[in-house]
N, C-alpha and C. Protein backbone atom coordinates (compact mmCIF):
# COMPACT_ATOMS: atom_id res chain seq x y z
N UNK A 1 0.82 -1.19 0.00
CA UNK A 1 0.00 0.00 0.00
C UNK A 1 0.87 1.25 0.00
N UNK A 2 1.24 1.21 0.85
CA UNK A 2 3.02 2.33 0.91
C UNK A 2 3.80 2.40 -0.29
N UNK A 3 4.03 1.72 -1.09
CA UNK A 3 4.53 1.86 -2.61
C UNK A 3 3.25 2.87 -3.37
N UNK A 4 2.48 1.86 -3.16
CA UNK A 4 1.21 2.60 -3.94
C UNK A 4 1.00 4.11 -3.66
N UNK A 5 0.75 4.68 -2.23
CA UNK A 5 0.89 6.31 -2.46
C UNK A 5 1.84 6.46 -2.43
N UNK A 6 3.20 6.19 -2.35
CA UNK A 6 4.28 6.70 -2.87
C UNK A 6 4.38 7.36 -3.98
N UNK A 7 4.17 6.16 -4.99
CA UNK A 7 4.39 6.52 -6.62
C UNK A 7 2.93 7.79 -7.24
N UNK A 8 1.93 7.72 -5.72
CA UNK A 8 1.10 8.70 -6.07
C UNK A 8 1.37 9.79 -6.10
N UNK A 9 2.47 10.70 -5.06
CA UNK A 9 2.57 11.52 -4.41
C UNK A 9 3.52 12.20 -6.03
N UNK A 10 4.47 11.68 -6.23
CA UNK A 10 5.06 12.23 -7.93
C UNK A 10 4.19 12.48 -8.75
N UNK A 11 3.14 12.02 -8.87
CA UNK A 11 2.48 12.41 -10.25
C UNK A 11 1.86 13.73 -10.31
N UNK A 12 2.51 14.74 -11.37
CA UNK A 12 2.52 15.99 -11.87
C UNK A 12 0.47 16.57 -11.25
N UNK A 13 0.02 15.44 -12.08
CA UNK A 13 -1.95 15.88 -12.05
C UNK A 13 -1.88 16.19 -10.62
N UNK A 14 -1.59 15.87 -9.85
CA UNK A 14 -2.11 16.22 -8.47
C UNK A 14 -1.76 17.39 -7.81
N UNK A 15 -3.02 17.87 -6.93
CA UNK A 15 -2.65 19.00 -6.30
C UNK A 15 -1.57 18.92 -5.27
N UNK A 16 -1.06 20.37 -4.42
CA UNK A 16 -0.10 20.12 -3.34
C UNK A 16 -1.05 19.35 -2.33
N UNK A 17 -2.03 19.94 -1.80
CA UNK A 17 -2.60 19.53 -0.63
C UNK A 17 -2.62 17.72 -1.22
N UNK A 18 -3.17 17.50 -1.97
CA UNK A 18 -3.62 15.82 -2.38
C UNK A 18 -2.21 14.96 -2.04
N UNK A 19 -1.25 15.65 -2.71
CA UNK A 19 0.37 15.12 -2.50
C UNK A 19 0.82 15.07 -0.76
N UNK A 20 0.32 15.64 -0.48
CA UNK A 20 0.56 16.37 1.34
C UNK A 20 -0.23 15.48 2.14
N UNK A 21 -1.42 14.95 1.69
CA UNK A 21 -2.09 13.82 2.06
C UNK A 21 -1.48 12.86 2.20
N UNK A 22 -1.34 12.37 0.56
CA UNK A 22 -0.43 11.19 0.61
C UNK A 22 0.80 10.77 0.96
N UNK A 23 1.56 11.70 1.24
CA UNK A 23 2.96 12.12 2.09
C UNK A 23 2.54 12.01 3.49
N UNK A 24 1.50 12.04 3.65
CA UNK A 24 0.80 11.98 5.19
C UNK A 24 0.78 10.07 5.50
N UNK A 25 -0.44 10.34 4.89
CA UNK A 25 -0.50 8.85 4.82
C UNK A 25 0.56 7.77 4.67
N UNK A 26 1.31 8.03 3.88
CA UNK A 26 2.48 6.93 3.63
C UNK A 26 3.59 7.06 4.88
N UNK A 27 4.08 8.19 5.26
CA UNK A 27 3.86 7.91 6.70
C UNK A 27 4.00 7.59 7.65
N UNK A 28 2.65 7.66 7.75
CA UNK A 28 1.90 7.09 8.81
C UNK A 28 2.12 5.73 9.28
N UNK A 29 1.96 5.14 7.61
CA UNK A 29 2.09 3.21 7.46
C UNK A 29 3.50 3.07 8.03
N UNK A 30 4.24 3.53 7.62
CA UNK A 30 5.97 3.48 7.45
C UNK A 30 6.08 3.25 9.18
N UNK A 31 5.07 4.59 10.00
CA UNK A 31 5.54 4.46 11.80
C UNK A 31 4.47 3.24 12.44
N UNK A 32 3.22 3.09 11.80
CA UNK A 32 2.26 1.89 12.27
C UNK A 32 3.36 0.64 11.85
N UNK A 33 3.58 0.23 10.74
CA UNK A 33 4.55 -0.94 9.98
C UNK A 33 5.36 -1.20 11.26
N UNK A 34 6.22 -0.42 11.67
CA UNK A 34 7.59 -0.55 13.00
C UNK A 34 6.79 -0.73 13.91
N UNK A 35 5.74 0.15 14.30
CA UNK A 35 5.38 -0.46 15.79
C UNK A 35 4.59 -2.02 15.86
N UNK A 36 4.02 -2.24 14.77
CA UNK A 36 3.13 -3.62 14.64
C UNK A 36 4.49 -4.85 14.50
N UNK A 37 5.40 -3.90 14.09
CA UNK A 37 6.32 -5.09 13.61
C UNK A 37 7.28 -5.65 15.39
N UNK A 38 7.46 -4.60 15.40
CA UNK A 38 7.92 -4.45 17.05
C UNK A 38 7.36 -5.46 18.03
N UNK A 39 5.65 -4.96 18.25
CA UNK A 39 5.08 -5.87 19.48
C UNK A 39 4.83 -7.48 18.82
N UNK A 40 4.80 -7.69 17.33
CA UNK A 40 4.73 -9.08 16.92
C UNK A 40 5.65 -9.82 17.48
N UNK A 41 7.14 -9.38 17.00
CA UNK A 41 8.21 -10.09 17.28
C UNK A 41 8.57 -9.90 18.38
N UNK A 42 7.93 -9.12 19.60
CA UNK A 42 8.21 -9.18 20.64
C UNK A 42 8.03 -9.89 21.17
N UNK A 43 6.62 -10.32 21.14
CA UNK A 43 5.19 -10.84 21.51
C UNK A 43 5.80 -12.82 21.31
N UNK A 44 6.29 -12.50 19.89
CA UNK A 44 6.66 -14.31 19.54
C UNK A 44 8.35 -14.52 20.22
N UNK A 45 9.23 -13.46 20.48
CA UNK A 45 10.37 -13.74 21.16
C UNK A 45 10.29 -13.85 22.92
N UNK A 46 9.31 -13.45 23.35
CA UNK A 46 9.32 -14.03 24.58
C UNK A 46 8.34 -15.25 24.61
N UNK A 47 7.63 -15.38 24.02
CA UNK A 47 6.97 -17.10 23.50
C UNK A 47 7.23 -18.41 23.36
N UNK A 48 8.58 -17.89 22.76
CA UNK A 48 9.11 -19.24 21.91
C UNK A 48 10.91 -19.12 22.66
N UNK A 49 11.20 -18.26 22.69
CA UNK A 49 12.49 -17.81 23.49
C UNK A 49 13.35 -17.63 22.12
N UNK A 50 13.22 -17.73 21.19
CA UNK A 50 13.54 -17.54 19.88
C UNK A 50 14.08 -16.12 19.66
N UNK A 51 15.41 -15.20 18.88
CA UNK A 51 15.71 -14.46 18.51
C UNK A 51 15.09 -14.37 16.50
N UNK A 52 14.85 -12.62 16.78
CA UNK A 52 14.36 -12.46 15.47
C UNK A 52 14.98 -11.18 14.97
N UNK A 53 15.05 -11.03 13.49
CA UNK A 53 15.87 -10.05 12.96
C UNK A 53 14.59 -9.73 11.58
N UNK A 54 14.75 -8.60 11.63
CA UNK A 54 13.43 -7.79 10.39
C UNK A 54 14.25 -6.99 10.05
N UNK A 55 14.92 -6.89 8.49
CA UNK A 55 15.22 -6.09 7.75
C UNK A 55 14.30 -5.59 7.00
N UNK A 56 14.18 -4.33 6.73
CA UNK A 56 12.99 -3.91 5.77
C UNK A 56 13.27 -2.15 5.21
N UNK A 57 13.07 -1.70 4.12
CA UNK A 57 13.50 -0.73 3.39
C UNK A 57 12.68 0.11 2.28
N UNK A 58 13.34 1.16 1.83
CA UNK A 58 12.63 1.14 0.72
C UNK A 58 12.72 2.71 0.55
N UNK A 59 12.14 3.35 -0.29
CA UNK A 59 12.05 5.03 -0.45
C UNK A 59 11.78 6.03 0.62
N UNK A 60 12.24 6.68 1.09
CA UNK A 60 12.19 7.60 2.20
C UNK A 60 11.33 8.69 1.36
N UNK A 61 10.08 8.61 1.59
CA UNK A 61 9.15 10.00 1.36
C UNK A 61 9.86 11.52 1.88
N UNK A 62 10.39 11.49 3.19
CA UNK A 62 10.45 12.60 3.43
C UNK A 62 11.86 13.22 3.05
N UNK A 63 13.00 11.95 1.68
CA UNK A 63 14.53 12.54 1.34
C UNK A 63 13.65 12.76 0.01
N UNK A 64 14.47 13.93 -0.91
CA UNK A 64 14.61 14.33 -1.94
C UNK A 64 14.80 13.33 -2.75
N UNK A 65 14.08 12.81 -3.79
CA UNK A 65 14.34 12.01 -5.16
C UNK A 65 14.06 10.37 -4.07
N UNK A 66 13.46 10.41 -2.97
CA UNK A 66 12.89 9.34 -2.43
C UNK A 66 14.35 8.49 -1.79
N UNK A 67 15.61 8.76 -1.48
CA UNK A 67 16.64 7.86 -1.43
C UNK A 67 15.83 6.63 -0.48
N UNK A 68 16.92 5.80 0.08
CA UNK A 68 16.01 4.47 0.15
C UNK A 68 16.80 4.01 1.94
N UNK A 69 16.08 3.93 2.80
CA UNK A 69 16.18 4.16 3.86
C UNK A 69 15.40 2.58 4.61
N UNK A 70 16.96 2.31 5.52
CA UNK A 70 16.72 0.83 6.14
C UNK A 70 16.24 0.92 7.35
N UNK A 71 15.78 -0.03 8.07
CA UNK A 71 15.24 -0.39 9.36
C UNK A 71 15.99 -1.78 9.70
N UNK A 72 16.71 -1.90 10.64
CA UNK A 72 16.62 -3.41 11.46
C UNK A 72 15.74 -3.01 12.10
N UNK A 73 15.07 -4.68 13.17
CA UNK A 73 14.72 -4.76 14.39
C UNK A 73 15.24 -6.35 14.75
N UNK A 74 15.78 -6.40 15.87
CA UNK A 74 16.23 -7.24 16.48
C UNK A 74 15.52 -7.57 17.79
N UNK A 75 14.79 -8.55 17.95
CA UNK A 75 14.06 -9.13 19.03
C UNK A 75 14.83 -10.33 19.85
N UNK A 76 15.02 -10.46 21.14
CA UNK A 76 15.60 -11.67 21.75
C UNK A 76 15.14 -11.69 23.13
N UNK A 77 14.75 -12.75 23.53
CA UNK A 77 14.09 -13.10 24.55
C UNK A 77 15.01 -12.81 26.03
C-alpha cells in the first residue's frame, strides 16, 4: 500500500494539498509498519524464546528524489 501512495505523491496531475495527504498517509504506514512489527516479534520472542531479525527498506518520502532508507529490528528473549 506504501509503494502505492508513494508513486502517487510524484504524479505531476495532483494538487499540493492531495500530494501532502499522501505524504501523510504513507507515513503514517511506514511508523504503524515498526510499531506492529515491534510488538509481533516481541510478543513471539518471549513465547518461543527464539531471537528475530526484520530487515525492511525502501524510499524515504520525506529525502529528496525518495533515497532508500533501512530499518533493522532485532528481538531476543
Amino acid at each position: 500500500m506504501a509503494h502505492v501512495l508513494l508513486s502517487n505523491i510524484t504524479h505531476e496531475s495532483e494538487s499540493s494539498a492531495t500530494s501532502a495527504t499522501a505524504l501523510t498517509m504513507v507515513l503514517s504506514a511506514i511508523q504503524e509498519c515498526s510499531k506492529w512489527v515491534a510488538s509481533f516479534l516481541n510478543t513471539l520472542s518471549q513465547e518461543t524464546g527464539w531471537a528475530f531479525t526484520v530487515l525492511m527498506g525502501g524510499p524515504d518520502p520525506e529525502k529528496p528524489g525518495g533515497d532508500i532508507t533501512v530499518f533493522r529490528y532485532d528481538f531476543h528473549a
